[in-house]
N, C-alpha and C. Protein backbone atom coordinates (compact mmCIF):
# COMPACT_ATOMS: atom_id res chain seq x y z
N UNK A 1 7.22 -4.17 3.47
CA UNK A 1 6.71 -5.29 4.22
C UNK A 1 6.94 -6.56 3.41
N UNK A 2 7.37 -7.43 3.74
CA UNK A 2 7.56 -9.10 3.53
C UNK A 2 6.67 -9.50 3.60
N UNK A 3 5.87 -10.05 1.84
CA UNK A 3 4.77 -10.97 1.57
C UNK A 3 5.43 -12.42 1.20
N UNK A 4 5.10 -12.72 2.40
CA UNK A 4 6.19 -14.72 2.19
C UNK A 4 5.00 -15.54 1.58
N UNK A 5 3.99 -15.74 2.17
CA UNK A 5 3.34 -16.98 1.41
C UNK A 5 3.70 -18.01 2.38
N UNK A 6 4.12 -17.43 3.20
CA UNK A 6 4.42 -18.59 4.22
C UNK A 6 5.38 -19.40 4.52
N UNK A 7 6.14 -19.16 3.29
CA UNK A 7 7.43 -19.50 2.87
C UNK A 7 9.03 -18.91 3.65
N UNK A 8 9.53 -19.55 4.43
CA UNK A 8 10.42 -19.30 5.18
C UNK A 8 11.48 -18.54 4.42
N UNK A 9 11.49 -19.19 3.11
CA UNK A 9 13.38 -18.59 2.52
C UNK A 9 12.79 -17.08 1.94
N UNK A 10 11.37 -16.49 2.04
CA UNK A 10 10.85 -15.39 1.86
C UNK A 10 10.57 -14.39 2.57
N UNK A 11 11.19 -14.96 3.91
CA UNK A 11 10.99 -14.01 4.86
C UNK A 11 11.28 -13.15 5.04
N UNK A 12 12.64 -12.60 4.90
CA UNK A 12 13.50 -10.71 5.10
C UNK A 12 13.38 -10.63 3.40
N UNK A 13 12.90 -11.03 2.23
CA UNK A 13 12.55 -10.19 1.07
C UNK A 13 11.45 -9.49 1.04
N UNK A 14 12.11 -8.13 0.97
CA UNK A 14 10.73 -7.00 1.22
C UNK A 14 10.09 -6.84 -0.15
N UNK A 15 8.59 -6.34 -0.32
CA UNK A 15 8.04 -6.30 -1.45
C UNK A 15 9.16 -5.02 -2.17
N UNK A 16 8.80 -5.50 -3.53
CA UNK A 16 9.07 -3.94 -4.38
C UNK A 16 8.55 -2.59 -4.13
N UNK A 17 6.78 -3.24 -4.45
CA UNK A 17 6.23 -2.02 -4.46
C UNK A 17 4.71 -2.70 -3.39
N UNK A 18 3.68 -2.06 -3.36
CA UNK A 18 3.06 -1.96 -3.36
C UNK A 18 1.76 -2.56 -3.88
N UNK A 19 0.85 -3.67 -3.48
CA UNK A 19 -0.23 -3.86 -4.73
C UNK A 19 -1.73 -2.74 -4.67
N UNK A 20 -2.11 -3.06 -5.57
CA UNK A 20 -3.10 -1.96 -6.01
C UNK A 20 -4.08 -1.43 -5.90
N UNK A 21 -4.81 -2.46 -4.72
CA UNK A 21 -5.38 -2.64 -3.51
C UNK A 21 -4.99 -1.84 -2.67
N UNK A 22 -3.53 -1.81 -1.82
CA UNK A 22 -2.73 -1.26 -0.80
C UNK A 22 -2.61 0.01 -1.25
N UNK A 23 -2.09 0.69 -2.57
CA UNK A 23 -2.05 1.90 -3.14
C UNK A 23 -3.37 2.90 -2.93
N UNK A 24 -4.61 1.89 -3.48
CA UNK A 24 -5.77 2.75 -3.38
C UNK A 24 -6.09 2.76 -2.03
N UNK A 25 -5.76 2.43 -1.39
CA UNK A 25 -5.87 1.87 0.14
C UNK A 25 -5.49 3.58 0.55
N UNK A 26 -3.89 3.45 0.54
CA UNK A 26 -3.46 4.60 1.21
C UNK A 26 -3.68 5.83 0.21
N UNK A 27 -3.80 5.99 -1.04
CA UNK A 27 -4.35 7.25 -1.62
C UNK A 27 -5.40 7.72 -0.91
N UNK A 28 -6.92 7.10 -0.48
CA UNK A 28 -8.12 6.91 0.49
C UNK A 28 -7.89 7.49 1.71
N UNK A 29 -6.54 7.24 2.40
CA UNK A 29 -5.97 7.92 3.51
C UNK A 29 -5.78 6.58 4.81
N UNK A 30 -5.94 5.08 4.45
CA UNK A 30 -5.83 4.38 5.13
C UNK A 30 -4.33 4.24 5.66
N UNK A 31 -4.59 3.82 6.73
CA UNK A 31 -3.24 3.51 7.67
C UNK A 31 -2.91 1.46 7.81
N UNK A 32 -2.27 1.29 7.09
CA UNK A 32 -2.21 -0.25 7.18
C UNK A 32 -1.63 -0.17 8.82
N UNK A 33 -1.97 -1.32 9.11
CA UNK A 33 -1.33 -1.78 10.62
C UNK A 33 -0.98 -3.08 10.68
N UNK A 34 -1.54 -4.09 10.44
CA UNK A 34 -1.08 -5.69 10.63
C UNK A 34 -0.91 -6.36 9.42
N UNK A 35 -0.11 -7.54 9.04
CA UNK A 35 -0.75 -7.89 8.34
C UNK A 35 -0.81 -9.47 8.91
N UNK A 36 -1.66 -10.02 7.95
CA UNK A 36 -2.07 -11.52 8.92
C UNK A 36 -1.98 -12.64 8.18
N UNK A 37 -2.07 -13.87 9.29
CA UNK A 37 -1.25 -15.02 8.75
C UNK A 37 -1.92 -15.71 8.36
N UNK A 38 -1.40 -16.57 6.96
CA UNK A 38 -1.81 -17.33 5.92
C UNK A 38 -1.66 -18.48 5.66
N UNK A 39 -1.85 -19.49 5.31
CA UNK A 39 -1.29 -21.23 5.74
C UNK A 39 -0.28 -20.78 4.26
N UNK A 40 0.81 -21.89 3.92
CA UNK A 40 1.96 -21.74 3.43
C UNK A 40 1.19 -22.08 1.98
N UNK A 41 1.33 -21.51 0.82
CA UNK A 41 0.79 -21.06 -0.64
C UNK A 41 -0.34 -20.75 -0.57
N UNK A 42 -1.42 -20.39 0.78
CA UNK A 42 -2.71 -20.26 0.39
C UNK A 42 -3.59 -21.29 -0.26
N UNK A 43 -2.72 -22.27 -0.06
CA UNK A 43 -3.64 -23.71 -0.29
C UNK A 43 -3.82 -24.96 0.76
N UNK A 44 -4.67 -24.36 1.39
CA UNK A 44 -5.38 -25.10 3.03
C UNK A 44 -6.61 -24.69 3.55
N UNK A 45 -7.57 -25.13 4.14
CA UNK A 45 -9.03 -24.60 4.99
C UNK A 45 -8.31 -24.48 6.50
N UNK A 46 -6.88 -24.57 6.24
CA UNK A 46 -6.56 -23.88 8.00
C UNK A 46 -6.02 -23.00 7.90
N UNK A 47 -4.87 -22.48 8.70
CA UNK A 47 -4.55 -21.46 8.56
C UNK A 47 -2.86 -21.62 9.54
N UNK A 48 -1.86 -21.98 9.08
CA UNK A 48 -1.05 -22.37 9.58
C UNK A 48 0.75 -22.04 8.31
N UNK A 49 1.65 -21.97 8.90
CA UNK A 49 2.92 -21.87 8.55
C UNK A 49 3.72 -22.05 8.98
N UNK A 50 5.26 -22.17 8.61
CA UNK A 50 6.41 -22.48 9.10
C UNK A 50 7.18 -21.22 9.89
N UNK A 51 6.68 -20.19 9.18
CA UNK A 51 7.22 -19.00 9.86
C UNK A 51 6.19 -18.20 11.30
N UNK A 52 4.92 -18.72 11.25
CA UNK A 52 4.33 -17.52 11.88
C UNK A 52 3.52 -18.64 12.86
N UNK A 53 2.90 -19.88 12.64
CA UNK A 53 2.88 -20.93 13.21
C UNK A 53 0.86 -21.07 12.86
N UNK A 54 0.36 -21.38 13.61
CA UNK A 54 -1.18 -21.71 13.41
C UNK A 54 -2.14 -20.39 13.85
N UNK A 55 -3.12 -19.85 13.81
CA UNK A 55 -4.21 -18.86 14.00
C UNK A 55 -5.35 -19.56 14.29
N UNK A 56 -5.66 -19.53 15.46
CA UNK A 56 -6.78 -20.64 15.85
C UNK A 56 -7.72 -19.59 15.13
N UNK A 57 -8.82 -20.28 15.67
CA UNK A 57 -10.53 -19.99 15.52
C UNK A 57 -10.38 -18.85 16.45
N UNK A 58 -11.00 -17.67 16.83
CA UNK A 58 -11.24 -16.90 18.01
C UNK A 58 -12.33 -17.08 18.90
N UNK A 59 -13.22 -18.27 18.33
CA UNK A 59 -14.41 -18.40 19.06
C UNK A 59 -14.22 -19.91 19.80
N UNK A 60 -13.51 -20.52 19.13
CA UNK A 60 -13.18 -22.13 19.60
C UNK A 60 -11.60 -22.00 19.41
N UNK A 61 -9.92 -22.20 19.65
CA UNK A 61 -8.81 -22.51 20.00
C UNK A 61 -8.73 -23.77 19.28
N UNK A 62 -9.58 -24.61 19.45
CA UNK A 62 -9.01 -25.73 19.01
C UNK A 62 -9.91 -26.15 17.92
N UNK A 63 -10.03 -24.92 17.47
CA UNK A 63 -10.40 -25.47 16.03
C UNK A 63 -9.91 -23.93 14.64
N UNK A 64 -9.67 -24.60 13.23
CA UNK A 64 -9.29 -23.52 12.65
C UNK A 64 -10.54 -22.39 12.11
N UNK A 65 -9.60 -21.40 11.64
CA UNK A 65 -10.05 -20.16 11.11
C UNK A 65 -11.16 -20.20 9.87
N UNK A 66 -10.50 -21.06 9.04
CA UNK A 66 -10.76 -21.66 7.79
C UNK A 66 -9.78 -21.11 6.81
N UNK A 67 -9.99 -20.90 5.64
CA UNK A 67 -8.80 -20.69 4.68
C UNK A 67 -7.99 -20.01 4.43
N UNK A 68 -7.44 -19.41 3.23
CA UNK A 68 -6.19 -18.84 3.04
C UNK A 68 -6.30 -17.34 3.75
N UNK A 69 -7.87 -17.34 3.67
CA UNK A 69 -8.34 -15.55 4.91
C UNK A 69 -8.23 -15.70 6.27
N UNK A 70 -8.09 -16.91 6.74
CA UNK A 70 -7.77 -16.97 7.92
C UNK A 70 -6.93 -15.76 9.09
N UNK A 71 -6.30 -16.04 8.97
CA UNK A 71 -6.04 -14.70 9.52
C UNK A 71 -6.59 -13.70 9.36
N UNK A 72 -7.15 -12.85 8.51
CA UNK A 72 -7.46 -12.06 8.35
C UNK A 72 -9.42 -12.16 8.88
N UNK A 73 -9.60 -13.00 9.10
CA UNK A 73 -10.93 -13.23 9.47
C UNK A 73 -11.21 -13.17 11.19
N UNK A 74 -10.06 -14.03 11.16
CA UNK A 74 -9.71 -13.67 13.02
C UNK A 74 -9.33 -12.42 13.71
N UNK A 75 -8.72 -11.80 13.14
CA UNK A 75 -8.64 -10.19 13.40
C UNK A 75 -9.89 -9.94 13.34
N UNK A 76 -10.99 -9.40 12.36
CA UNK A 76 -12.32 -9.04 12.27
C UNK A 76 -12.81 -9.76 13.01
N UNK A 77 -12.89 -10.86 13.40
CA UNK A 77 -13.75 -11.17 14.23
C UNK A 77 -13.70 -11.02 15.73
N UNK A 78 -12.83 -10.27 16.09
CA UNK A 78 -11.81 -10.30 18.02
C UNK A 78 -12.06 -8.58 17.55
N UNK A 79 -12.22 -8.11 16.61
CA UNK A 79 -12.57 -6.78 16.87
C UNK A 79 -11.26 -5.97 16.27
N UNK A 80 -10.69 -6.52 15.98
CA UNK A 80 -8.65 -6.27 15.57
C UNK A 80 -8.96 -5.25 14.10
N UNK A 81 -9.85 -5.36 13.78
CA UNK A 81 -9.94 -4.58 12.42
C UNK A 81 -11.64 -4.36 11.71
N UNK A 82 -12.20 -3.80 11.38
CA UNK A 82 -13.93 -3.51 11.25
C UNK A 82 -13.75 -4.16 9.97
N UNK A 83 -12.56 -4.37 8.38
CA UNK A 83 -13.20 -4.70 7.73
C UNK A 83 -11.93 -5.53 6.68
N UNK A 84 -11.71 -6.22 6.14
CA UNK A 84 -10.94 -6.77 5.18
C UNK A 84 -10.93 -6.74 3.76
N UNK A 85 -10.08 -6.80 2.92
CA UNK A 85 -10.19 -7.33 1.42
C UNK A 85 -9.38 -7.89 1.04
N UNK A 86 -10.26 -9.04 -0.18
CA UNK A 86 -8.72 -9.93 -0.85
C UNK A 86 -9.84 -10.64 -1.60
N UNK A 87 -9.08 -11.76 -2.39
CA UNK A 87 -9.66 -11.70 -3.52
C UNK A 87 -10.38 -14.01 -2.95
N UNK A 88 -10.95 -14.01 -3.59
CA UNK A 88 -11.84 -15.71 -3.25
C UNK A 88 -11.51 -16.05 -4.50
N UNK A 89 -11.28 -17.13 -4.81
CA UNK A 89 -10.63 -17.72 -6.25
C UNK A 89 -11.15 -19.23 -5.78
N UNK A 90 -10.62 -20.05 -4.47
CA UNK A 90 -11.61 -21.35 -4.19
C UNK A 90 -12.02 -20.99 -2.83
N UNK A 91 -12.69 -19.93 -2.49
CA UNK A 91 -13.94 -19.88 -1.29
C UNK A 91 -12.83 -19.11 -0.43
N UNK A 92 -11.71 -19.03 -0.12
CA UNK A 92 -10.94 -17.98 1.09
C UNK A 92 -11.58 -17.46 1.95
N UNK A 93 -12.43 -16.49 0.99
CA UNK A 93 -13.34 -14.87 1.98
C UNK A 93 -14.41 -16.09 2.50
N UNK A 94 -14.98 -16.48 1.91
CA UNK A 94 -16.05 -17.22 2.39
C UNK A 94 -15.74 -18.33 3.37
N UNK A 95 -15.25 -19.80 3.27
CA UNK A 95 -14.92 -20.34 4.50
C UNK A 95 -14.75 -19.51 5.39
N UNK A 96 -13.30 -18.74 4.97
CA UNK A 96 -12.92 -17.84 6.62
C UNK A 96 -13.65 -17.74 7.07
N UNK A 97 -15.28 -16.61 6.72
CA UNK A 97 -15.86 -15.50 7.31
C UNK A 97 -16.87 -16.84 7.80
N UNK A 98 -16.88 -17.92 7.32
CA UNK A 98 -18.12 -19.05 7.78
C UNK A 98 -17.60 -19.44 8.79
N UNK A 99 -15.90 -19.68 8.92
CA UNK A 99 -15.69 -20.77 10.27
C UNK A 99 -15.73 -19.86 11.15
N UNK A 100 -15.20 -18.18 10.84
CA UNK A 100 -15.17 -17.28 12.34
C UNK A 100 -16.24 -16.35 12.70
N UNK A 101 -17.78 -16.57 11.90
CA UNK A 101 -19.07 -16.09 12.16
C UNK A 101 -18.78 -14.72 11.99
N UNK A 102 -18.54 -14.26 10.92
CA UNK A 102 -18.42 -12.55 10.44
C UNK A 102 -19.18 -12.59 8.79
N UNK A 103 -19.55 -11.58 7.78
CA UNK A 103 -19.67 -11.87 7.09
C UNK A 103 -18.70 -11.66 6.05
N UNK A 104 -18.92 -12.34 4.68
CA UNK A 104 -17.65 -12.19 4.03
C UNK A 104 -18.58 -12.65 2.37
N UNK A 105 -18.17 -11.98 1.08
CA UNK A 105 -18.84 -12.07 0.07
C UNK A 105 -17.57 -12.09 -1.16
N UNK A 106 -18.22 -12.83 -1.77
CA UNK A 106 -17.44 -12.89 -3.53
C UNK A 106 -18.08 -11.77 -4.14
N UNK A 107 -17.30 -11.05 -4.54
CA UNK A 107 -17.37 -9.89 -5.84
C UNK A 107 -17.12 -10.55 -6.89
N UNK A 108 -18.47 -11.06 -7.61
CA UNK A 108 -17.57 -11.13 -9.58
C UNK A 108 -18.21 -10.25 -10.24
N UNK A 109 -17.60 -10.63 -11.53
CA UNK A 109 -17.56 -9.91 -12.37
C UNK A 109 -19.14 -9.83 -13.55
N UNK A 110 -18.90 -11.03 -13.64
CA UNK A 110 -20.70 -11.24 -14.35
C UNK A 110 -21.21 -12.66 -13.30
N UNK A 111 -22.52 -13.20 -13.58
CA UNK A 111 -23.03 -14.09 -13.47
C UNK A 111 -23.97 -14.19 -14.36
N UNK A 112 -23.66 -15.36 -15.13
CA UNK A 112 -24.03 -16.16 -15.85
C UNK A 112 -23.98 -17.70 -15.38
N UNK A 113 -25.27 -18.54 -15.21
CA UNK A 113 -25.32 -19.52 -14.65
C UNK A 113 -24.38 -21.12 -15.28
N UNK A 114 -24.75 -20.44 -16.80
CA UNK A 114 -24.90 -21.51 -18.15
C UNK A 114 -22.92 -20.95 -17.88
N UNK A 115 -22.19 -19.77 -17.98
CA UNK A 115 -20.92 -19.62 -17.75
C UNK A 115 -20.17 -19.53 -16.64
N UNK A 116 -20.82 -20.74 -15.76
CA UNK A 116 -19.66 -20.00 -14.53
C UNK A 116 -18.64 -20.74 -14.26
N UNK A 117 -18.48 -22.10 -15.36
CA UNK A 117 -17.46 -22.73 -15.48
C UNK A 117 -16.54 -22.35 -16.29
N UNK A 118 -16.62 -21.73 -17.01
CA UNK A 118 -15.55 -20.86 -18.24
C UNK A 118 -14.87 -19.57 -17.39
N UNK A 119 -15.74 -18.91 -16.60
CA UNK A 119 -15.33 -17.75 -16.06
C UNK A 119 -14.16 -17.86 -14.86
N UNK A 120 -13.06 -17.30 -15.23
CA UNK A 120 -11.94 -16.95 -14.44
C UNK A 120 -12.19 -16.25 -12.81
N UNK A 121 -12.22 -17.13 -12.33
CA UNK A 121 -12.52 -16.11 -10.49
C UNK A 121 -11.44 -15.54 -10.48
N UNK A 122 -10.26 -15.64 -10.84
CA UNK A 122 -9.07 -14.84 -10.54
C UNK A 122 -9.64 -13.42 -11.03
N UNK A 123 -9.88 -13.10 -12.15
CA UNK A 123 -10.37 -12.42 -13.11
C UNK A 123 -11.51 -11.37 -12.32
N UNK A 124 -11.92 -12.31 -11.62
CA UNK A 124 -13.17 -11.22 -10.85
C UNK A 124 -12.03 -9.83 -9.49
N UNK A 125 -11.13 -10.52 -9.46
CA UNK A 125 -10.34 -9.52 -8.63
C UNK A 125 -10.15 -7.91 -8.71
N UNK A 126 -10.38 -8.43 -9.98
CA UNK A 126 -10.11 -6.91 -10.78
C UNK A 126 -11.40 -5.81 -10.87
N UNK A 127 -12.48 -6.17 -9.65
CA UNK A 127 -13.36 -5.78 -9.55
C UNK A 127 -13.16 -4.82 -8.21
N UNK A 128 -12.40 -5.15 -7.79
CA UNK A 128 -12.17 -4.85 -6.07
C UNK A 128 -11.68 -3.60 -6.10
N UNK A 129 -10.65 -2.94 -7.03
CA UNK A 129 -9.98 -1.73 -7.02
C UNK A 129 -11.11 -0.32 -7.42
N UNK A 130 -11.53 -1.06 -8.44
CA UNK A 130 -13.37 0.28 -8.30
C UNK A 130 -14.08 0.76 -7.37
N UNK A 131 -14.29 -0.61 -6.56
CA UNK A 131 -15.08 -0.23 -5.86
C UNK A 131 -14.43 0.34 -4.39
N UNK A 132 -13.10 -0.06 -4.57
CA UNK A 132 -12.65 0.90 -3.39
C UNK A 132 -12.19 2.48 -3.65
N UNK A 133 -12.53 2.51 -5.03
CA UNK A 133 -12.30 4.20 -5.42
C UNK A 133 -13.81 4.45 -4.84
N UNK A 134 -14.45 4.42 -4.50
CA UNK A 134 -15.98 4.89 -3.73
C UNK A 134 -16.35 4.07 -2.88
N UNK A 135 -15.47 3.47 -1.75
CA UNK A 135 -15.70 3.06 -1.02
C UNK A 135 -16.03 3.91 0.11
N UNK A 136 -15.35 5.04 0.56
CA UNK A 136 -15.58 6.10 1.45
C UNK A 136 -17.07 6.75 1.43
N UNK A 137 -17.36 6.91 0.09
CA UNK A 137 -18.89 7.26 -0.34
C UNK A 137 -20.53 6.94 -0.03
N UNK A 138 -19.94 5.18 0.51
CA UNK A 138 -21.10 4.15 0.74
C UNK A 138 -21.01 3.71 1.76
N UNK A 139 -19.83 3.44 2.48
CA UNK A 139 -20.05 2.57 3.69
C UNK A 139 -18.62 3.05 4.54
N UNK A 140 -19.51 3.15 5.60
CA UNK A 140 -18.64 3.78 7.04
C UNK A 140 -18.26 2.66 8.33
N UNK A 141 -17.37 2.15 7.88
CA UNK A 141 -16.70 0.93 9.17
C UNK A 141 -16.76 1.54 10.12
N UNK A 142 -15.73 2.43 10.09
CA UNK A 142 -14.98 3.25 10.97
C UNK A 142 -15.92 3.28 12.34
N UNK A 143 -15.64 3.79 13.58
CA UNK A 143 -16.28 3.95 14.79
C UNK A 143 -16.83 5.24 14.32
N UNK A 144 -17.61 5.80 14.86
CA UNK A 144 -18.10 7.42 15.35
C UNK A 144 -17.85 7.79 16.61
N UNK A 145 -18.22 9.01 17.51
CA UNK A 145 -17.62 9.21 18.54
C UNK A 145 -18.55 8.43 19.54
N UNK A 146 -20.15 7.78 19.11
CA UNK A 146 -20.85 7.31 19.94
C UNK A 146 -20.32 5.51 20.08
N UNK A 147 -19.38 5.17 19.24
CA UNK A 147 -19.02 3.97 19.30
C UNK A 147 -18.55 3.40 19.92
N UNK A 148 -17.40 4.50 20.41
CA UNK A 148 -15.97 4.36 20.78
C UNK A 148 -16.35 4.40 22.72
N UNK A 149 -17.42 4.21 23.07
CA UNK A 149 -17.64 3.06 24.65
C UNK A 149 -16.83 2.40 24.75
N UNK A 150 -16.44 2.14 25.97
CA UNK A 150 -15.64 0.61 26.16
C UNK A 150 -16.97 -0.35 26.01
N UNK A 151 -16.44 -1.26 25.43
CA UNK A 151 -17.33 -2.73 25.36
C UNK A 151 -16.55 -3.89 26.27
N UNK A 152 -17.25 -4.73 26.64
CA UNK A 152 -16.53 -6.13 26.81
C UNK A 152 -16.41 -6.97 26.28
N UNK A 153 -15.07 -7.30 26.74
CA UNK A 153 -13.88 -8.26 25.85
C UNK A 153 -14.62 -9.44 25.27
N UNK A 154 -14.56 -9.64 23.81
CA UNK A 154 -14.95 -10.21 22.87
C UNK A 154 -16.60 -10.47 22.48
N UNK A 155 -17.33 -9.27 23.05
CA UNK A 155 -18.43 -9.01 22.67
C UNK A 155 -18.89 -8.70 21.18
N UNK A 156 -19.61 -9.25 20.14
CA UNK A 156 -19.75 -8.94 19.17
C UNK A 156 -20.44 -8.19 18.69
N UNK A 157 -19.93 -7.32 17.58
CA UNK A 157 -20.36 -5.75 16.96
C UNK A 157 -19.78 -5.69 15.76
N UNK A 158 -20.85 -4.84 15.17
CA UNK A 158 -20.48 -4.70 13.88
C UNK A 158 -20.95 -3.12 13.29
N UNK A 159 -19.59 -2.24 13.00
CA UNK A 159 -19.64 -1.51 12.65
C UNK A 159 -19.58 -1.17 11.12
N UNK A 160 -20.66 -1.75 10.43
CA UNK A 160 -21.34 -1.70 8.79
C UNK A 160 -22.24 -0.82 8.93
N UNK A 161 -22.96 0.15 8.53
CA UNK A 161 -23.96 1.25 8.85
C UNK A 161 -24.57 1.02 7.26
């Protein structure tokens, strides 16, 4: 799959491999299906590119997603997917999940009040791959067989147990 960044001359370069996230992903037994669109370097509160074009809001059209999760917030929120990951470095998970009314949280690494200007958010990323080795253990997205009703179209639900 082609991770552009939004970047047009990146478009038919397919990844190498795999990131480590995606690996533990499918070791777990996950099935990737979409992947979703990002404003061009991941530096914007919208959500727009040259290759894939804009991702409104799903609740308002004419207004955006919010940041570089954008896409990926709009899927979860239209029902397109129960749950996301990626990493917040300046707010991503958070705007997104604020402008498209889902929830969405920073994982770090320590908190320390007196250090949270020294501390690397990139750095906290490296928190995410643990906890998806026992992710199956704690929390069940997934539907059950009592879930899987038809609902109506763009009714909101949340399958966190």
């Amino acid at each position: 799959m082609c991770s552009t960044l939004g970047y047009v001359q990146e478009l038919y370069t397919p990844s190498k491999k795999n990131s480590v996230i995606v690996e533990q992903l499918l070791h777990h037994g996950a099935v990737p299906f979409v992947h979703t669109n990002i404003p061009q370097s991941l530096v914007s509160y919208g959500c727009s590119n040259p290759i894939y074009g804009a991702t409104t809001n799903p609740y308002s059209p004419e207004r955006v997603p919010g940041g570089s999760s954008g896409g990926e917030a709009a899927l979860i929120a239209t029902g397109g997917s129960v749950f996301g990951i990626g990493s917040d470095v300046g707010g991503s998970i958070r705007i997104a999940s604020t402008f498209c009314g889902i929830s969405g949280f920073k994982i770090i690494l320590i908190i320390m009040h007196f250090l949270l200007s020294r501390i690397s958010t990139s750095r906290d990323s490296a928190v995410i791959s643990p906890i998806l080795a026992h992710f199956h253990h704690v929390f069940h997205p997934w539907p059950t067989a009592g879930d899987l009703k038809r609902r109506p179209y763009g009714q909101k639900y949340n399958y966190v147990y």
